[in-house]
C-alpha atoms as a PDB file:
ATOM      1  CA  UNK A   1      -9.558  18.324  -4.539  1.00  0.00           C
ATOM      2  CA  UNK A   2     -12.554  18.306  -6.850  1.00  0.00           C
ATOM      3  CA  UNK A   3     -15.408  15.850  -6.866  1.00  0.00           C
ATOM      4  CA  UNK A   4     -18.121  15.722  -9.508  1.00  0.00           C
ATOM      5  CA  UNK A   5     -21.320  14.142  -9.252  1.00  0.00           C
ATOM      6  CA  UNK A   6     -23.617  13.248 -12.531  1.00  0.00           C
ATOM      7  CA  UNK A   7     -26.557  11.354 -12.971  1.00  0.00           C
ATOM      8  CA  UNK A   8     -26.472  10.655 -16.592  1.00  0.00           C
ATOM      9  CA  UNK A   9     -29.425   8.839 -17.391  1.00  0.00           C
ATOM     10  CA  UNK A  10     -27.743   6.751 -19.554  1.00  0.00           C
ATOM     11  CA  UNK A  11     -23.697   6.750 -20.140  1.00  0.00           C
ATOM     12  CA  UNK A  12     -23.914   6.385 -23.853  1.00  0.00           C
ATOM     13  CA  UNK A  13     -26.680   9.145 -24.188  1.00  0.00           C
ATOM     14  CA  UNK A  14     -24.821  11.285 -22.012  1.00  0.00           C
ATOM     15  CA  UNK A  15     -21.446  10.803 -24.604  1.00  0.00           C
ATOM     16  CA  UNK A  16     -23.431  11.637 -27.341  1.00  0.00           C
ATOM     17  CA  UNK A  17     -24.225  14.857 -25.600  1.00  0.00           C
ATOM     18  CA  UNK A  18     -20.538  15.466 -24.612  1.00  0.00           C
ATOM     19  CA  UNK A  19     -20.305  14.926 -20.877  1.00  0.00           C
ATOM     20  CA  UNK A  20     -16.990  13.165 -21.283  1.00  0.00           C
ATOM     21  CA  UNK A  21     -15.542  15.898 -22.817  1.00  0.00           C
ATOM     22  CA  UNK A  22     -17.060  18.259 -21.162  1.00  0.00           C
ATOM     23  CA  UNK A  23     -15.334  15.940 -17.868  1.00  0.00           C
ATOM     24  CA  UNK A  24     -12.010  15.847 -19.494  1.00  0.00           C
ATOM     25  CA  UNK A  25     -11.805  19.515 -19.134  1.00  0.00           C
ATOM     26  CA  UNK A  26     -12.686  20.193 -15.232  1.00  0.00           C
ATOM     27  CA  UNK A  27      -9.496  18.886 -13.703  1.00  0.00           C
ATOM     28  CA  UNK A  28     -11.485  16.870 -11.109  1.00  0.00           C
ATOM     29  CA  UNK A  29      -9.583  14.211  -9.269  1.00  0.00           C
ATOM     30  CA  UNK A  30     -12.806  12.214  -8.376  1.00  0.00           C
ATOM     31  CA  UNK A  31     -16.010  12.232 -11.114  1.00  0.00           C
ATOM     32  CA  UNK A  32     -18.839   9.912  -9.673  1.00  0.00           C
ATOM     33  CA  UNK A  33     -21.807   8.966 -12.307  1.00  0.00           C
ATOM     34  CA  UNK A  34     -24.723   6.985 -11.585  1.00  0.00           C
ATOM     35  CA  UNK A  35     -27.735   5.698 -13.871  1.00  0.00           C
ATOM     36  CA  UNK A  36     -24.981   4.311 -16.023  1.00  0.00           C
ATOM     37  CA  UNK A  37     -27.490   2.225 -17.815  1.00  0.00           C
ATOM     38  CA  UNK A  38     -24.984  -0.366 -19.585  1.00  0.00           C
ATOM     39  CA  UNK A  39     -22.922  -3.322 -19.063  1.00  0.00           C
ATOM     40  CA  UNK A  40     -19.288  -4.254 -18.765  1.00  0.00           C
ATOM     41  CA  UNK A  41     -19.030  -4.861 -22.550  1.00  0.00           C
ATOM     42  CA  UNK A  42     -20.250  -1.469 -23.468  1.00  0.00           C
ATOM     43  CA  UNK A  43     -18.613   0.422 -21.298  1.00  0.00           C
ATOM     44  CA  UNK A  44     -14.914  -1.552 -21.646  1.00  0.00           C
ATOM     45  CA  UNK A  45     -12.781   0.068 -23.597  1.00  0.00           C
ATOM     46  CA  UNK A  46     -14.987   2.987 -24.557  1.00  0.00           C
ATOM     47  CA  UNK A  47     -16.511   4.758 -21.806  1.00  0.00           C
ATOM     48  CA  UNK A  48     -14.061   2.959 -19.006  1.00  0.00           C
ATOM     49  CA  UNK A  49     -11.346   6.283 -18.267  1.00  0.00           C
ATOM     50  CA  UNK A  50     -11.925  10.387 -18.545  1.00  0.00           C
ATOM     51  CA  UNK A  51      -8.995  11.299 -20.063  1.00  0.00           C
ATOM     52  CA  UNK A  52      -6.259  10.055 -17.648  1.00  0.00           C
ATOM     53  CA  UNK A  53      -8.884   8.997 -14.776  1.00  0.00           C
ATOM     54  CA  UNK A  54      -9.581   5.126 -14.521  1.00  0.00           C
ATOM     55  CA  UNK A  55     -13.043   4.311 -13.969  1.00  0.00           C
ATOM     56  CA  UNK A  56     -14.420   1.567 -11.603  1.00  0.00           C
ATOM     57  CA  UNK A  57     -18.162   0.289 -11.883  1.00  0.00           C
ATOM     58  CA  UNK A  58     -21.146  -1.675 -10.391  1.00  0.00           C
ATOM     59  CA  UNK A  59     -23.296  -2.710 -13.115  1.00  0.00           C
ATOM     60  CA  UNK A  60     -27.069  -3.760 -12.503  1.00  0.00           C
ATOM     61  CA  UNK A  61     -27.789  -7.074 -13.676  1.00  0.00           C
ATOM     62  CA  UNK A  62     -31.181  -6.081 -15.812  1.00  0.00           C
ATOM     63  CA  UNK A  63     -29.580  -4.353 -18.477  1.00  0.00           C
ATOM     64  CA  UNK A  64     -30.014  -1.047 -19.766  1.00  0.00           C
ATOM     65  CA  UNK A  65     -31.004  -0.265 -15.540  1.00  0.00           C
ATOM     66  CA  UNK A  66     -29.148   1.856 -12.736  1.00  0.00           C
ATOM     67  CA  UNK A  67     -25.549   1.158 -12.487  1.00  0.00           C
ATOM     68  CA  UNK A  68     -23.022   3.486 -11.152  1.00  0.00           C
ATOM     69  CA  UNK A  69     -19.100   4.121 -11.468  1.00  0.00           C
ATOM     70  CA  UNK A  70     -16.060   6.316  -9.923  1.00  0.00           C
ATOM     71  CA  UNK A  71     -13.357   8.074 -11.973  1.00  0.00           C
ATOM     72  CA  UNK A  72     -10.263   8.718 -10.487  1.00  0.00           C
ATOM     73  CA  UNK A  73      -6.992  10.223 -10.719  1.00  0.00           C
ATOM     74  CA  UNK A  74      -5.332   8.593  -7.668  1.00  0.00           C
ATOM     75  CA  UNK A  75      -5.011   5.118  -7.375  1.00  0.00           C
ATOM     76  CA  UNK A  76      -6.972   3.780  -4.829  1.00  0.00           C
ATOM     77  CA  UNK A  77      -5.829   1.829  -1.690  1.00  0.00           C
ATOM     78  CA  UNK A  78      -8.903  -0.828  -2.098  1.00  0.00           C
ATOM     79  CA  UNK A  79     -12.684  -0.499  -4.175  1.00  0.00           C
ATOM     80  CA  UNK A  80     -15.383  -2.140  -2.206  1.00  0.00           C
ATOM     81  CA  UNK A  81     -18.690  -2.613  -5.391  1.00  0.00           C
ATOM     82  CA  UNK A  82     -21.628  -3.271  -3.665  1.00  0.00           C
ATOM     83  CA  UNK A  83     -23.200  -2.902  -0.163  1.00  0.00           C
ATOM     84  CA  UNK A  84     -23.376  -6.373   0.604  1.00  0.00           C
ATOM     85  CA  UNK A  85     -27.039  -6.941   0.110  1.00  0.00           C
ATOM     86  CA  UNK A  86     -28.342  -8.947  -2.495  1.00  0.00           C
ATOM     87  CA  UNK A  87     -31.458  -7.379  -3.219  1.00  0.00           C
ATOM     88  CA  UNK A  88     -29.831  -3.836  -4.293  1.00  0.00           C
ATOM     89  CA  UNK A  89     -26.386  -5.326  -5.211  1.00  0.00           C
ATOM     90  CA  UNK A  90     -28.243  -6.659  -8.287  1.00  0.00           C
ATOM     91  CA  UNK A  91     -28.900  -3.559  -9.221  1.00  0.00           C
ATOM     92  CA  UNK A  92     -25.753  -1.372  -9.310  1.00  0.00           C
ATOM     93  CA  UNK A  93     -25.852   1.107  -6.479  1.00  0.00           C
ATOM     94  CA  UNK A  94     -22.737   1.519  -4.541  1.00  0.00           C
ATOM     95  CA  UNK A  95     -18.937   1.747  -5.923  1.00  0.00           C
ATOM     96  CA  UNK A  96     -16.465   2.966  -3.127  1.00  0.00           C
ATOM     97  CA  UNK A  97     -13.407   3.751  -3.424  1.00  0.00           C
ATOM     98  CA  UNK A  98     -10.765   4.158  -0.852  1.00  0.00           C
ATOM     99  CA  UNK A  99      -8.284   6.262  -0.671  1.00  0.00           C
ATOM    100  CA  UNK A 100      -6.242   5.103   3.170  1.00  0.00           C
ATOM    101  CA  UNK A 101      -2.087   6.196   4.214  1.00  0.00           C
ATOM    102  CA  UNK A 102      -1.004   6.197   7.767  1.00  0.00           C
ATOM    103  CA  UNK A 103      -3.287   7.846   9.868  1.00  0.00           C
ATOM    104  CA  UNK A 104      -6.130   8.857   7.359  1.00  0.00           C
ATOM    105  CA  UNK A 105      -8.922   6.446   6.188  1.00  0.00           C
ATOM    106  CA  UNK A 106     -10.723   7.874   3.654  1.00  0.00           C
ATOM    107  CA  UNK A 107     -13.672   6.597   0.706  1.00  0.00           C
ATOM    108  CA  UNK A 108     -15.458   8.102  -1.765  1.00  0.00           C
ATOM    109  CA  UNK A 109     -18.480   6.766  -3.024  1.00  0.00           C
ATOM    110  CA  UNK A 110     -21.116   6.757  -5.694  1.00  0.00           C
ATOM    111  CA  UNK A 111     -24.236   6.124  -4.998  1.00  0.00           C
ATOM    112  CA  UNK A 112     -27.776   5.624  -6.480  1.00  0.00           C
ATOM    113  CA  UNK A 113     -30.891   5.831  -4.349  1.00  0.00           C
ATOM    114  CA  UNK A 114     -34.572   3.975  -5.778  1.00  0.00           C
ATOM    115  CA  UNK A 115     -36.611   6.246  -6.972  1.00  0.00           C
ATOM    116  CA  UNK A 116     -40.047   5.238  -6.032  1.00  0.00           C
ATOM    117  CA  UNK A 117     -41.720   7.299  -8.609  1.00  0.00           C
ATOM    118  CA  UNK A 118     -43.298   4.220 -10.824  1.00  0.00           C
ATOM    119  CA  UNK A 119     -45.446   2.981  -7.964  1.00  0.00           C
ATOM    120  CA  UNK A 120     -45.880   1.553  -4.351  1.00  0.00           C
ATOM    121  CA  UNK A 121     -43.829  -1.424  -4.980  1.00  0.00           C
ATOM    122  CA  UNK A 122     -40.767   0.679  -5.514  1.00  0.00           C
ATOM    123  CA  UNK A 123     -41.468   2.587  -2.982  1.00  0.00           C
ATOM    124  CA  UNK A 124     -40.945   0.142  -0.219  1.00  0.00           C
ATOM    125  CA  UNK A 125     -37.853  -1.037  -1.926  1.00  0.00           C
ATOM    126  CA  UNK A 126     -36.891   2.265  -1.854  1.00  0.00           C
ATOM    127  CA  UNK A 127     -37.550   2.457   2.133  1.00  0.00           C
ATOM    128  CA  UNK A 128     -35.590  -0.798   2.448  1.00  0.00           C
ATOM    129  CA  UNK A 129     -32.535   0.698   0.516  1.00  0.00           C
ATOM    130  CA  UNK A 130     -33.054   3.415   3.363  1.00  0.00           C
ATOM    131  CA  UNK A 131     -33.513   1.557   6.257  1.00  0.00           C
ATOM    132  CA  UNK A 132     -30.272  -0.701   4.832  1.00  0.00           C
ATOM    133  CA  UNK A 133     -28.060   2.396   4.393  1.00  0.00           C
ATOM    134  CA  UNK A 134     -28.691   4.419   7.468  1.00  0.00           C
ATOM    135  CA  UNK A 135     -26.525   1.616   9.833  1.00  0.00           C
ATOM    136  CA  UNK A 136     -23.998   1.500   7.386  1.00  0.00           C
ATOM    137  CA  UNK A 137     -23.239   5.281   7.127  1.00  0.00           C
ATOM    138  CA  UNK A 138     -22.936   4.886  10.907  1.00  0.00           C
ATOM    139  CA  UNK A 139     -20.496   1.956  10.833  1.00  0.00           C
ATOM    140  CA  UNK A 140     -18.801   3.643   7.849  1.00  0.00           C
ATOM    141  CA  UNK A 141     -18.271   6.921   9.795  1.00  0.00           C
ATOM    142  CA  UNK A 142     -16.908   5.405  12.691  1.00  0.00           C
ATOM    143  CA  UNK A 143     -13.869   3.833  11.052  1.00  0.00           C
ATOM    144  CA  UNK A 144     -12.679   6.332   8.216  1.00  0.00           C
ATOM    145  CA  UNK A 145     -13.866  10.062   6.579  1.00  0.00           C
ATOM    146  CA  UNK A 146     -15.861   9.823   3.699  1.00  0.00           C
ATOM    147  CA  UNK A 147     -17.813  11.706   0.928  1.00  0.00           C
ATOM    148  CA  UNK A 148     -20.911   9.867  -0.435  1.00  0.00           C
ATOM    149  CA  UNK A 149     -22.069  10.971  -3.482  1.00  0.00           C
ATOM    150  CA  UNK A 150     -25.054  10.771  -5.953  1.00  0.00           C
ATOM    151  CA  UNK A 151     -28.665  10.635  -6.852  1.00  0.00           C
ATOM    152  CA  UNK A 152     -30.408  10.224  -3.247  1.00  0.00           C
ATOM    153  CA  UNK A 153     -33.432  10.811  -5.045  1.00  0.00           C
ATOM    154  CA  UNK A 154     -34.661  13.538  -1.941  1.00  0.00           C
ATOM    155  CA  UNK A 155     -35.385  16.367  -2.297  1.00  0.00           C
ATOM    156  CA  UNK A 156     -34.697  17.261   1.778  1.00  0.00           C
ATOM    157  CA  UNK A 157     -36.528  20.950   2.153  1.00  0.00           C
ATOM    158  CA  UNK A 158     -39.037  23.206   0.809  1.00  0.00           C
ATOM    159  CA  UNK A 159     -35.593  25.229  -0.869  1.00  0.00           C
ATOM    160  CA  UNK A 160     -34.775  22.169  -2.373  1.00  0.00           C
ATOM    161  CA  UNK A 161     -37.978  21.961  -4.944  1.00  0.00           C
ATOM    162  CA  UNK A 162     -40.076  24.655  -7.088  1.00  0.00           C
ATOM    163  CA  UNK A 163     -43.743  23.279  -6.207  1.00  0.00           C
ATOM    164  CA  UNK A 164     -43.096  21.840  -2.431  1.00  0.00           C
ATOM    165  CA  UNK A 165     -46.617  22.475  -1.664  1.00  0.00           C
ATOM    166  CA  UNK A 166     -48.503  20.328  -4.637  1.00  0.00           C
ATOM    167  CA  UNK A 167     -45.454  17.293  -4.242  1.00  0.00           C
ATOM    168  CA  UNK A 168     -45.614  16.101  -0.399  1.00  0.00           C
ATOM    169  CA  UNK A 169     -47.595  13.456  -1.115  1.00  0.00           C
ATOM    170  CA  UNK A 170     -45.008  12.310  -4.213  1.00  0.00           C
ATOM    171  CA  UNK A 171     -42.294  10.056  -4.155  1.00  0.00           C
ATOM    172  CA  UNK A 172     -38.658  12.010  -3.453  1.00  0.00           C
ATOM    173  CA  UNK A 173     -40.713  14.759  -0.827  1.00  0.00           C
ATOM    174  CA  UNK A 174     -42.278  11.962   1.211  1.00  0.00           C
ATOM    175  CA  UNK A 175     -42.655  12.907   5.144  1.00  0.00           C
ATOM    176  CA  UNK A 176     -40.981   9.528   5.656  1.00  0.00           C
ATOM    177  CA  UNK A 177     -37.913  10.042   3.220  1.00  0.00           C
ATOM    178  CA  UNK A 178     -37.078  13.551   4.236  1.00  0.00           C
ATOM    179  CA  UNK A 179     -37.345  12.447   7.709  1.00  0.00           C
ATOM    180  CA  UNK A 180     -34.581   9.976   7.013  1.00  0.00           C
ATOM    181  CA  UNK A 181     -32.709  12.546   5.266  1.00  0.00           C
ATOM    182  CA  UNK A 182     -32.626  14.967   8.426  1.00  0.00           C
ATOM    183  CA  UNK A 183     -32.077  11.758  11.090  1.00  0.00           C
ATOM    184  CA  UNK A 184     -28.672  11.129   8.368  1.00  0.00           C
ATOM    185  CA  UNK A 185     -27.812  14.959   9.136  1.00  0.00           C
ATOM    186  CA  UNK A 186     -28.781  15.051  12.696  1.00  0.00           C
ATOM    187  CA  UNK A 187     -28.391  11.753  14.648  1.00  0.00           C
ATOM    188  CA  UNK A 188     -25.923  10.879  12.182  1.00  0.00           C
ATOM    189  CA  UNK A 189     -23.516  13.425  12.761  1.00  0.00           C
ATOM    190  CA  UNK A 190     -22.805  14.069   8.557  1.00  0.00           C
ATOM    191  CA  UNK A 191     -23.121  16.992   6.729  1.00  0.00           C
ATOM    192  CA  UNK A 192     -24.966  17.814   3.115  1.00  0.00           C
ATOM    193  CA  UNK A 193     -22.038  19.724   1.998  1.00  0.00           C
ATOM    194  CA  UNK A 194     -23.980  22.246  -0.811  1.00  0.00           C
ATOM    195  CA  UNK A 195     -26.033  23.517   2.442  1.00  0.00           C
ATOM    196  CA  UNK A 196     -23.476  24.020   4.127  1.00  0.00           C
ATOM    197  CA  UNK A 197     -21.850  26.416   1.617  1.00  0.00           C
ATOM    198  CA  UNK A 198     -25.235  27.697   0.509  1.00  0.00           C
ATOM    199  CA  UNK A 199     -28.209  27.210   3.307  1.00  0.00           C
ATOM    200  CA  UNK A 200     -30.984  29.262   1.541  1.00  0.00           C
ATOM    201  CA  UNK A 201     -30.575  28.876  -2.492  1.00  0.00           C
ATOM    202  CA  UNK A 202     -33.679  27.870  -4.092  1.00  0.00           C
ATOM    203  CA  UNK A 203     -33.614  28.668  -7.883  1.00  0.00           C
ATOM    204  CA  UNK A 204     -29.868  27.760  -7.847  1.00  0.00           C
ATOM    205  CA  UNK A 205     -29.957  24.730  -6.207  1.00  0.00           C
ATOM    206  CA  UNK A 206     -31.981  22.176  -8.465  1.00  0.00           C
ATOM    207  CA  UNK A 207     -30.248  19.661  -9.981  1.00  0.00           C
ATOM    208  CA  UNK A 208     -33.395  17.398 -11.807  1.00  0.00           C
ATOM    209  CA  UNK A 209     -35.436  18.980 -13.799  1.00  0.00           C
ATOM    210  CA  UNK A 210     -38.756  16.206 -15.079  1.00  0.00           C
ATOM    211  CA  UNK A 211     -38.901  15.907 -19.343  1.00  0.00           C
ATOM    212  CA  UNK A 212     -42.719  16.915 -18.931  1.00  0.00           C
ATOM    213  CA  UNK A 213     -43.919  20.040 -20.197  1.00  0.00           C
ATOM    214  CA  UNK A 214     -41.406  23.210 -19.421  1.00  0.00           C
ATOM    215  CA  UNK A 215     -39.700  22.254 -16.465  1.00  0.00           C
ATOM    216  CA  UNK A 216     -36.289  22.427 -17.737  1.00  0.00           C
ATOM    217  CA  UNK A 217     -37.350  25.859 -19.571  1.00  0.00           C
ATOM    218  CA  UNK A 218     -39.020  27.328 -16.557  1.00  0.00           C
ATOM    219  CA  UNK A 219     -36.780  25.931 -13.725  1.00  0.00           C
ATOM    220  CA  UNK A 220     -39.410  23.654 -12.361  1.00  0.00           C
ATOM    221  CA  UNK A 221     -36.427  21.775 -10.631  1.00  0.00           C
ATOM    222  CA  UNK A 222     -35.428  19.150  -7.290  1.00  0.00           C
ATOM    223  CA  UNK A 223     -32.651  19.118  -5.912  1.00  0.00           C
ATOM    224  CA  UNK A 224     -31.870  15.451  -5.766  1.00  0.00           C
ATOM    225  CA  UNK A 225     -27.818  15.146  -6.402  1.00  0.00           C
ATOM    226  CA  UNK A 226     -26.026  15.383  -2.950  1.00  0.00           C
ATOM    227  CA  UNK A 227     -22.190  15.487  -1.719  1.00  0.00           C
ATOM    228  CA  UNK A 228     -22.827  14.338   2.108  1.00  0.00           C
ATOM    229  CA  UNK A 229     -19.941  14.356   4.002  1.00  0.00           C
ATOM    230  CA  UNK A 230     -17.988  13.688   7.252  1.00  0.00           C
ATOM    231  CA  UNK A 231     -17.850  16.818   9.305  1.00  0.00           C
ATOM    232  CA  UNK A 232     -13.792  17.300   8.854  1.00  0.00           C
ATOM    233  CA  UNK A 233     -14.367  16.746   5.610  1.00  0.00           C
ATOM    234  CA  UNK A 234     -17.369  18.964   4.989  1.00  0.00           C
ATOM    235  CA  UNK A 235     -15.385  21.527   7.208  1.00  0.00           C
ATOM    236  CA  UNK A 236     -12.741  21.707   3.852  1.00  0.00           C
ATOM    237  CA  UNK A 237     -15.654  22.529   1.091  1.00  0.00           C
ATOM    238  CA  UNK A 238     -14.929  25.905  -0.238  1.00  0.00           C
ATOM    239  CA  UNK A 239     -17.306  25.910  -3.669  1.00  0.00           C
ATOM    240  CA  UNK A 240     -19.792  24.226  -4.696  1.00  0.00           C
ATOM    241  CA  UNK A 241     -21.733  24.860  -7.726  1.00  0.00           C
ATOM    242  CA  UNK A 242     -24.581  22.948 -10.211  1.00  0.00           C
ATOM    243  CA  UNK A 243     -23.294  23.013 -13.783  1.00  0.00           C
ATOM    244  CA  UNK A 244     -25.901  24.047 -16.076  1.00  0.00           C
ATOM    245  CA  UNK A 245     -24.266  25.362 -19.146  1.00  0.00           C
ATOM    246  CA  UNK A 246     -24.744  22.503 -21.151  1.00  0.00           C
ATOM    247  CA  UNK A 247     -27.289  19.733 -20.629  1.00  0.00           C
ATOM    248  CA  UNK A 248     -26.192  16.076 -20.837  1.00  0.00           C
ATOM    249  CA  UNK A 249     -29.510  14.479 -19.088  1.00  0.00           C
ATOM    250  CA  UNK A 250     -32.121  15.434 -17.334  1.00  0.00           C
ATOM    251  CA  UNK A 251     -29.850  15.613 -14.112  1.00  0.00           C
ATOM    252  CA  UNK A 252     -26.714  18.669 -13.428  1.00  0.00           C
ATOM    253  CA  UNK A 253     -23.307  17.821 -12.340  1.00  0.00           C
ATOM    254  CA  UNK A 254     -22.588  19.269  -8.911  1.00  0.00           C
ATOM    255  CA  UNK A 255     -19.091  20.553  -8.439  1.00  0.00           C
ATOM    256  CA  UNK A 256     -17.392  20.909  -5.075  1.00  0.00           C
ATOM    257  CA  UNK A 257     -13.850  21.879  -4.497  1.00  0.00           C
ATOM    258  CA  UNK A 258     -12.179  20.849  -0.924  1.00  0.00           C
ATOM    259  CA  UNK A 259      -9.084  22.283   0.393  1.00  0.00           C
ATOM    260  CA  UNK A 260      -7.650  19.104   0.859  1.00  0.00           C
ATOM    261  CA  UNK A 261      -5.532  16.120  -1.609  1.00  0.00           C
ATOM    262  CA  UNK A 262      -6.385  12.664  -2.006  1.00  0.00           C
END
């Protein structure tokens, strides 16, 4: 099984830059985007299905803002779109698809985090989308496996961004946010699944890179774009890998092949 993850800052920018044909060609059975940045009507029809793959979405209600979607293969058993809370359900951040037989629940989700890089006030919404999600990856774990993926918009350890020492006091390498980050992998019993397969990359790992200056150029990168896992799920990762050949936003798809079907 293959799941991709792509932020693409825009799905009609990203098609112009050819991510879906780029996405036809990867035989994934799940592709999750986020920062879809469109409506129903402009995605209908046009950007709805990757080749054979059926996509499912939860727009934002301010247009041209967040917004993510799940291609699939497989036809799913249910989709849940949204997490139930008003305040973050307006703006397009969960789409979950479920995949349950007889004796296997599973989901796999796309997800966008805040970013709380424009200013204080979107920082605290950002630490209420936190303290919101952390219960219900609890809840969620207890009743089925599941892969969450996305933009978490975290960059968790030093290895995980170029200039760790000059952004602690930024938005995405917070004290605060990475301690969430470890309580999810600790006290919450899942797994970030690149780690797993790769514990020490730093130069490899980034998947945002900022527009300013060089950073793209010189590798001035976060690694914000996570697969995070259910331990017997995480257990089946064999690859994962950041795509970088070609550049369809300012994010990197990350790849991961499991030894598992849907």
């Amino acid at each position: 099984m293959r799941i991709i993850t792509a932020n693409l800052n825009g799905i009609r920018s990203a098609a112009s830059k050819g991510f879906f044909e780029w996405a036809g060609e990867q035989q994934a059975d799940v592709i999750g985007v986020q920062e879809v940045k469109a409506q129903s009507e402009q995605v209908t029809g046009i950007h709805c299905h990757i080749g054979a793959m059926a996509g499912q979405f939860h727009y934002a209600q301010k247009r041209g803002y967040s917004g993510v979607g799940i291609y699939m293969h497989a036809e799913p058993s249910d989709v849940v779109v949204g997490l139930g809370d008003n305040e973050f359900d307006n703006e397009g951040r969960w789409v979950e698809a479920r995949f349950d037989k007889p004796g296997r629940k599973l989901s796999i989700i796309s997800c966008y985090f805040p970013s709380g890089s424009s200013g204080e006030e979107r920082q605290q919404a950002k630490f209420r989308f936190l303290a919101l999600l952390y219960p219900k990856l609890l809840a969620l774990r207890e009743e089925r496996e599941f892969i969450l993926m996305g933009d978490v918009n975290i960059a968790h350890q030093n290895a995980d961004l170029k200039n760790w020492r000059s952004n602690q006091k930024n938005s995405g390498f917070l004290p605060e946010e990475r301690e969430w980050m470890t309580k999810v992998l600790s006290e919450g019993g899942l797994v970030d699944v690149y780690r797993r397969l790769h514990s020490d990359t730093t130069e490899t790992c980034y998947t945002w890179w900022s527009n300013r200056g060089q950073a793209y150029a010189n590798n001035v990168g976060w690694r914000l774009d996570y697969q995070i896992a259910t331990p017997g799920i995480a257990e089946l990762a064999r690859s994962a890998t950041v795509y970088k050949a070609q550049k369809f936003s300012d994010h990197a798809p990350l790849i991961v092949d499991y030894d598992m079907a849907i």
